[in-house]
C-alpha atoms as a PDB file:
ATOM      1  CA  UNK A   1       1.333 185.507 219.803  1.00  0.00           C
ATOM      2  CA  UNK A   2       1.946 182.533 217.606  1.00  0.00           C
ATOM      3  CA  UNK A   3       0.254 183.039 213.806  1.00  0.00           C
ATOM      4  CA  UNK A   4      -1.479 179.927 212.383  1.00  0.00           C
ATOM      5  CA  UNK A   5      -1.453 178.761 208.751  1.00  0.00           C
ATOM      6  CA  UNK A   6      -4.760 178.552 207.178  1.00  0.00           C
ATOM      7  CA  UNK A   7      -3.801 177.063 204.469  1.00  0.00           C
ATOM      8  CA  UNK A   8      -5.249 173.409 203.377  1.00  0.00           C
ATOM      9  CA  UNK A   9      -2.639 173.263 200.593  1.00  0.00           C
ATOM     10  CA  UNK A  10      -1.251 170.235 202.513  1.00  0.00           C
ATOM     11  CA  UNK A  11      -4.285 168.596 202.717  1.00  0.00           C
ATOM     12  CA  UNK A  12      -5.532 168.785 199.244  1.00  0.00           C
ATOM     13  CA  UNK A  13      -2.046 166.907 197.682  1.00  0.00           C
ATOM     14  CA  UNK A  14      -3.400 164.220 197.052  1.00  0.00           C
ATOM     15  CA  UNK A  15      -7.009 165.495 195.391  1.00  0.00           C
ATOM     16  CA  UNK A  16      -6.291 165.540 191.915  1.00  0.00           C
ATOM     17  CA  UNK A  17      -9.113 165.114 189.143  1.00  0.00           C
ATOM     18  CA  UNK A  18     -10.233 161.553 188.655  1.00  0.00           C
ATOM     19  CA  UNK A  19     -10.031 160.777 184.987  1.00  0.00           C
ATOM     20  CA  UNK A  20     -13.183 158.709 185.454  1.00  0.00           C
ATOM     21  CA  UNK A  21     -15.846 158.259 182.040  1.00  0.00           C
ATOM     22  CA  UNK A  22     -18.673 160.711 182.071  1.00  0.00           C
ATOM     23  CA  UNK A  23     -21.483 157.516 181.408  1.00  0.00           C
ATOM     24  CA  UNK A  24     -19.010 155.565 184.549  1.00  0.00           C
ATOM     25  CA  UNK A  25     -19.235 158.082 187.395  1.00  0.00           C
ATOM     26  CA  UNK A  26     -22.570 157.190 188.669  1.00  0.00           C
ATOM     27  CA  UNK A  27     -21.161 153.607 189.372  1.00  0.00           C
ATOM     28  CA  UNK A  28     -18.630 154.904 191.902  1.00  0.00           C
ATOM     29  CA  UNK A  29     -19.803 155.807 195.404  1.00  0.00           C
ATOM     30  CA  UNK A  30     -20.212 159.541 197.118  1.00  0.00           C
ATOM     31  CA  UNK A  31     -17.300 158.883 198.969  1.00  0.00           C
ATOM     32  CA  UNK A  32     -14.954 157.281 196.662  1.00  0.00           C
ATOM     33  CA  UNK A  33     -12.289 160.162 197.225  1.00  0.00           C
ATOM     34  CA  UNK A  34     -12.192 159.001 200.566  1.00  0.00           C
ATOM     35  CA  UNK A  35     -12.122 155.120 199.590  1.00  0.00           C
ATOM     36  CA  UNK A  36      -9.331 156.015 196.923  1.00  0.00           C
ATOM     37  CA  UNK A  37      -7.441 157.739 199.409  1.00  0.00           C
ATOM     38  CA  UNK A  38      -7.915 155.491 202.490  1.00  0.00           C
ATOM     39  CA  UNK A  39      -6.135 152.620 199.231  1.00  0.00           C
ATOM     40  CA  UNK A  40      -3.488 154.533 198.524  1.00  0.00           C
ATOM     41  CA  UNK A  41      -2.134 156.239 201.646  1.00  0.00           C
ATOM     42  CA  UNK A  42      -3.106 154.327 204.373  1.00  0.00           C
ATOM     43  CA  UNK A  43      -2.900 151.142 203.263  1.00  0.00           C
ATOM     44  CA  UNK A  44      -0.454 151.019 200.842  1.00  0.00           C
ATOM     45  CA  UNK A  45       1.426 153.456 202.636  1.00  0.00           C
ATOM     46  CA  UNK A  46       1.921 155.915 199.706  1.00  0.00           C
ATOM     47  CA  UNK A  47       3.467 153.255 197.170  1.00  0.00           C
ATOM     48  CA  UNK A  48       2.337 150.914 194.333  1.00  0.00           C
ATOM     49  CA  UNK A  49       1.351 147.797 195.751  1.00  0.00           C
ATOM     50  CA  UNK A  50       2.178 146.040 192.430  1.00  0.00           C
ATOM     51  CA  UNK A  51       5.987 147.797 192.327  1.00  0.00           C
ATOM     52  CA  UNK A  52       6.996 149.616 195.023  1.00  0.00           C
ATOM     53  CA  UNK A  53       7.125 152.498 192.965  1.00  0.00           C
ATOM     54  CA  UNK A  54       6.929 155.862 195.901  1.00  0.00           C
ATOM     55  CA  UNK A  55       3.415 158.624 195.223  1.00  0.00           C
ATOM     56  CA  UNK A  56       4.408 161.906 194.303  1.00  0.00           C
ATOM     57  CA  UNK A  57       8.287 161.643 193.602  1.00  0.00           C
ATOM     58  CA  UNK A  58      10.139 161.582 190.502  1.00  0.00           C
ATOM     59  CA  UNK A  59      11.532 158.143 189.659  1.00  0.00           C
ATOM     60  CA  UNK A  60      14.436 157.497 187.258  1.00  0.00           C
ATOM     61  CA  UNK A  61      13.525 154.394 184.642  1.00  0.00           C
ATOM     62  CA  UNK A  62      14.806 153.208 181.536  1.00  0.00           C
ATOM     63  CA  UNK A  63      10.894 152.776 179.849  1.00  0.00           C
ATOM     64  CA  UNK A  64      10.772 148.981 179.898  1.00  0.00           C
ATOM     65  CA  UNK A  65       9.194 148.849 183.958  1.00  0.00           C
ATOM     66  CA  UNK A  66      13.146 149.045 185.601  1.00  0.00           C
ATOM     67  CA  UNK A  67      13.483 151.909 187.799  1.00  0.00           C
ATOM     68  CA  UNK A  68      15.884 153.510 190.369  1.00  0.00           C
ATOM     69  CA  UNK A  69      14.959 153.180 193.817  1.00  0.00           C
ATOM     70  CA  UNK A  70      16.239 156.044 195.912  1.00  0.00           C
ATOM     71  CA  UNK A  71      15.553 154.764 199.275  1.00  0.00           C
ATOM     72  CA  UNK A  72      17.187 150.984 198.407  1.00  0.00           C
ATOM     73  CA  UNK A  73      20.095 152.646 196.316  1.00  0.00           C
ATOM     74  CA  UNK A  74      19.178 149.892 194.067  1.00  0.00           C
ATOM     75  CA  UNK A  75      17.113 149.113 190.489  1.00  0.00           C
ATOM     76  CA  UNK A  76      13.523 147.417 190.554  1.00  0.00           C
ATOM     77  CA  UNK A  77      11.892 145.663 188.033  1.00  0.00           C
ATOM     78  CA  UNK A  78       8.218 146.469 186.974  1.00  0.00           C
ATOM     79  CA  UNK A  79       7.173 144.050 189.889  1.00  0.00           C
ATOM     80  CA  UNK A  80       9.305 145.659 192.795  1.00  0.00           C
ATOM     81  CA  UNK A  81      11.986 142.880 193.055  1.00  0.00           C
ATOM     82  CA  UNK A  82      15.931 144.130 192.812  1.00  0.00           C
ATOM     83  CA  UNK A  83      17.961 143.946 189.495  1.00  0.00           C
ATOM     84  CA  UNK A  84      21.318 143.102 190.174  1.00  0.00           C
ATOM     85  CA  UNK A  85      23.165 143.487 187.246  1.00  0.00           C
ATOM     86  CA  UNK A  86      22.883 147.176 186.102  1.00  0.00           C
ATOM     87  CA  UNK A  87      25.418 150.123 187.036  1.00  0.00           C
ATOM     88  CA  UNK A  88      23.996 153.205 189.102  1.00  0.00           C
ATOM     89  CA  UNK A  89      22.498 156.061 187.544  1.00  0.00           C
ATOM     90  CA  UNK A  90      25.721 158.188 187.754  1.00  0.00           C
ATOM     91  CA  UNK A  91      27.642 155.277 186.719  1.00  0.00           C
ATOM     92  CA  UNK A  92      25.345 155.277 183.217  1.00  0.00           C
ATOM     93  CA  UNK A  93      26.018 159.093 182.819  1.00  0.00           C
ATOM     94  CA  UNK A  94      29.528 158.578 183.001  1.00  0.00           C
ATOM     95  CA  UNK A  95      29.669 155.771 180.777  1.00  0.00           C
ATOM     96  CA  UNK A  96      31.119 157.212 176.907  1.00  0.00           C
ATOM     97  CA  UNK A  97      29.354 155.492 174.245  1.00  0.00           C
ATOM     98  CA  UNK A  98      31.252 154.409 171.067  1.00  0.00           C
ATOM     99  CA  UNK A  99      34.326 152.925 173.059  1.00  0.00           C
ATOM    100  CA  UNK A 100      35.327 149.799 172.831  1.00  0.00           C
ATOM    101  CA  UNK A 101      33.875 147.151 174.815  1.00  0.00           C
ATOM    102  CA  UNK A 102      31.437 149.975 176.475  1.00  0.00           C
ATOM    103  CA  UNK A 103      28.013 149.662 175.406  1.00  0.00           C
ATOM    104  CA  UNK A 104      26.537 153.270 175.323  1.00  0.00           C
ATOM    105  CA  UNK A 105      24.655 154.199 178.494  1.00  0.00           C
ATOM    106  CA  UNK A 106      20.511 153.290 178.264  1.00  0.00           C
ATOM    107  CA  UNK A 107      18.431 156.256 178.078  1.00  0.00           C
ATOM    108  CA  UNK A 108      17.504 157.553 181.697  1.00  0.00           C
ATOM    109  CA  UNK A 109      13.843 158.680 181.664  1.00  0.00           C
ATOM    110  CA  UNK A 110      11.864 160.645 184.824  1.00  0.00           C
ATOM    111  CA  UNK A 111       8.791 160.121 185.236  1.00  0.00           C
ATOM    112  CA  UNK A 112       6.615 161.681 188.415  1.00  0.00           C
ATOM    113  CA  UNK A 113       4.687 158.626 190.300  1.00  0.00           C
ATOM    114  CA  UNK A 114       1.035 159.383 190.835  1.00  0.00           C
ATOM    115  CA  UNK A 115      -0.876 156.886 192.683  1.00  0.00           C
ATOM    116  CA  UNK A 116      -4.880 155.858 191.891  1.00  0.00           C
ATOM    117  CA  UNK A 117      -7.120 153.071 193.278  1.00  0.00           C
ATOM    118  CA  UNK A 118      -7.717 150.574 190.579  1.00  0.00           C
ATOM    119  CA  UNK A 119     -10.785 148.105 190.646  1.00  0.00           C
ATOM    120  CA  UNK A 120      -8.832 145.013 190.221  1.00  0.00           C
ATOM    121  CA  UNK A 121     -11.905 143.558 188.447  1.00  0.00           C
ATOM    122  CA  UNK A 122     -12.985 146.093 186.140  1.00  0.00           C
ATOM    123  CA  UNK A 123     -15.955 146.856 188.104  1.00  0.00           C
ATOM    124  CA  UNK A 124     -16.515 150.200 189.576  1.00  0.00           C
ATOM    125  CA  UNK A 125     -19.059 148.942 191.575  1.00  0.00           C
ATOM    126  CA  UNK A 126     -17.269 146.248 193.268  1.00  0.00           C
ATOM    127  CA  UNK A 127     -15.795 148.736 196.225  1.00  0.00           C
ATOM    128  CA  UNK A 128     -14.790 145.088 198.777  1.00  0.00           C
ATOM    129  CA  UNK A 129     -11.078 146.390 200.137  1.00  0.00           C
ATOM    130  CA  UNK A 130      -9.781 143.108 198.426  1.00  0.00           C
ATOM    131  CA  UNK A 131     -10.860 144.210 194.969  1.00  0.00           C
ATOM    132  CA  UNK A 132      -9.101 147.514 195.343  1.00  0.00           C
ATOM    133  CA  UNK A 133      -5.625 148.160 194.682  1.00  0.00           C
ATOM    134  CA  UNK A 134      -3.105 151.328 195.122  1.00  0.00           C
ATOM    135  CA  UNK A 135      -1.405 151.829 191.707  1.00  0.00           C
ATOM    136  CA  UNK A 136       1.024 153.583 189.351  1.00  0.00           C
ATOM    137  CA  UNK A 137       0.038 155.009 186.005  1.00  0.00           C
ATOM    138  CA  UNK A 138       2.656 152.189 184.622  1.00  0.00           C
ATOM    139  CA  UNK A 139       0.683 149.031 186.611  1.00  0.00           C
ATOM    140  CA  UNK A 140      -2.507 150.998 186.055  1.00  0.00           C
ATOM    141  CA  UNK A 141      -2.325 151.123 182.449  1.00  0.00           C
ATOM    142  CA  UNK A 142      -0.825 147.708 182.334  1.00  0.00           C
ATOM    143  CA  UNK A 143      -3.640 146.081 184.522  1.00  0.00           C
ATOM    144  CA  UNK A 144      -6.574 147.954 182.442  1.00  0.00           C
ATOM    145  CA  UNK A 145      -4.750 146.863 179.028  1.00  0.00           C
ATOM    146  CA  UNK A 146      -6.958 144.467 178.463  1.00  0.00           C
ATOM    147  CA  UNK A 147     -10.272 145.938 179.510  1.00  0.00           C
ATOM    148  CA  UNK A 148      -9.192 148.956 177.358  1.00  0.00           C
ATOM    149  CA  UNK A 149      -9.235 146.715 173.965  1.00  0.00           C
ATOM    150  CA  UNK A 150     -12.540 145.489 175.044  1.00  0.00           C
ATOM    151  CA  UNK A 151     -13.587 148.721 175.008  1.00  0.00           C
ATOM    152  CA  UNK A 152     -12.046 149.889 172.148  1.00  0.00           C
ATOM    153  CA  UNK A 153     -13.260 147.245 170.342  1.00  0.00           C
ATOM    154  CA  UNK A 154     -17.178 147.435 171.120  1.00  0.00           C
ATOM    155  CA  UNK A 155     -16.927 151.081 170.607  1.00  0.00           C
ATOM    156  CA  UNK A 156     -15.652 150.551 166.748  1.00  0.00           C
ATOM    157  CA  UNK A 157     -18.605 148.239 166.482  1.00  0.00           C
ATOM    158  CA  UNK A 158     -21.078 150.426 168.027  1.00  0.00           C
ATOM    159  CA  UNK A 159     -20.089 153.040 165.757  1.00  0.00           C
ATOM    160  CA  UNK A 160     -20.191 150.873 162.307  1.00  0.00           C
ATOM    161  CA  UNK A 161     -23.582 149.421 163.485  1.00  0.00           C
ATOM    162  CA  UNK A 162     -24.758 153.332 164.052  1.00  0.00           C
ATOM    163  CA  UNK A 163     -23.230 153.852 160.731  1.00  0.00           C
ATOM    164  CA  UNK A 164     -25.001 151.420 158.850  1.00  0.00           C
ATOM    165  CA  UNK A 165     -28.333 152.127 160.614  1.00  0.00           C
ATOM    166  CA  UNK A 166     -28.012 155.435 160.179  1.00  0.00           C
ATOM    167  CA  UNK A 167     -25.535 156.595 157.349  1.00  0.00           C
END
């Protein structure tokens, strides 16, 4: 008799806790894991749809948006297209700083991919397909920049309004 794993470990991979604002969550739908996921792994196939950049594995970058592409043996810029001129990753560790001529090697960095469905708007209740987008926390956080200063900013200026009603 053949013994069957119970086990939904495999199926829960990709549930990881939203980092969603406590006054934002009742904007997003009931089913939004579902939405998020049906983004990210079916249509996007499991990578960043701004850079390529693969869910769940550990990518090799240099912290300015290049990074090493396993499957293409190659270097991508933060918008998926190929970099030409740089050496492999083993060529960099072999490189000997100091030498003549040799530039020392740029500082390899890993970083684990995670993918999350961004509102390419800045509306969580705008949930059209179109307005939806499978990121990386690099695109992510690059995409929100601006929206984040907004933010930032009216939350400085609630706060000195509070403090000179209140204070």
């Amino acid at each position: 008799m053949k013994a069957f794993s119970l086990s939904f470990l495999t199926g829960l991979t990709h549930r990881l806790a939203m980092p969603i604002a406590r006054e934002h969550r009742w904007l997003y739908p009931i089913d939004w894991r579902e939405l998020s996921a049906l983004i990210r792994f079916r249509r996007a196939k499991g990578r960043c749809e701004h850079c390529g950049r693969p869910h769940g594995s550990a990518v090799l970058h240099l912290g300015n948006g290049i990074w090493w592409d396993e499957q293409k043996a190659g270097w991508r810029d933060g918008r998926g297209r190929a970099v030409r001129c740089l050496p492999t990753p083993a060529e960099l560790a072999f490189m000997q700083p100091g030498l003549t001529d040799i530039d020392p090697p740029a500082p390899l960095r890993m970083t684990r991919v995670v993918l999350a469905t961004a509102h390419l708007n800045h509306d969580p209740g705008d949930n059209r397909p179109r307005n939806l987008a499978a990121l990386c926390q690099r695109c992510h956080m690059s995409h929100d920049a601006p929206e984040h200063r907004r933010r930032r900013h009216h939350n400085a200026f609630r706060r000195r309004a509070m403090r000179d009603l209140f204070g």
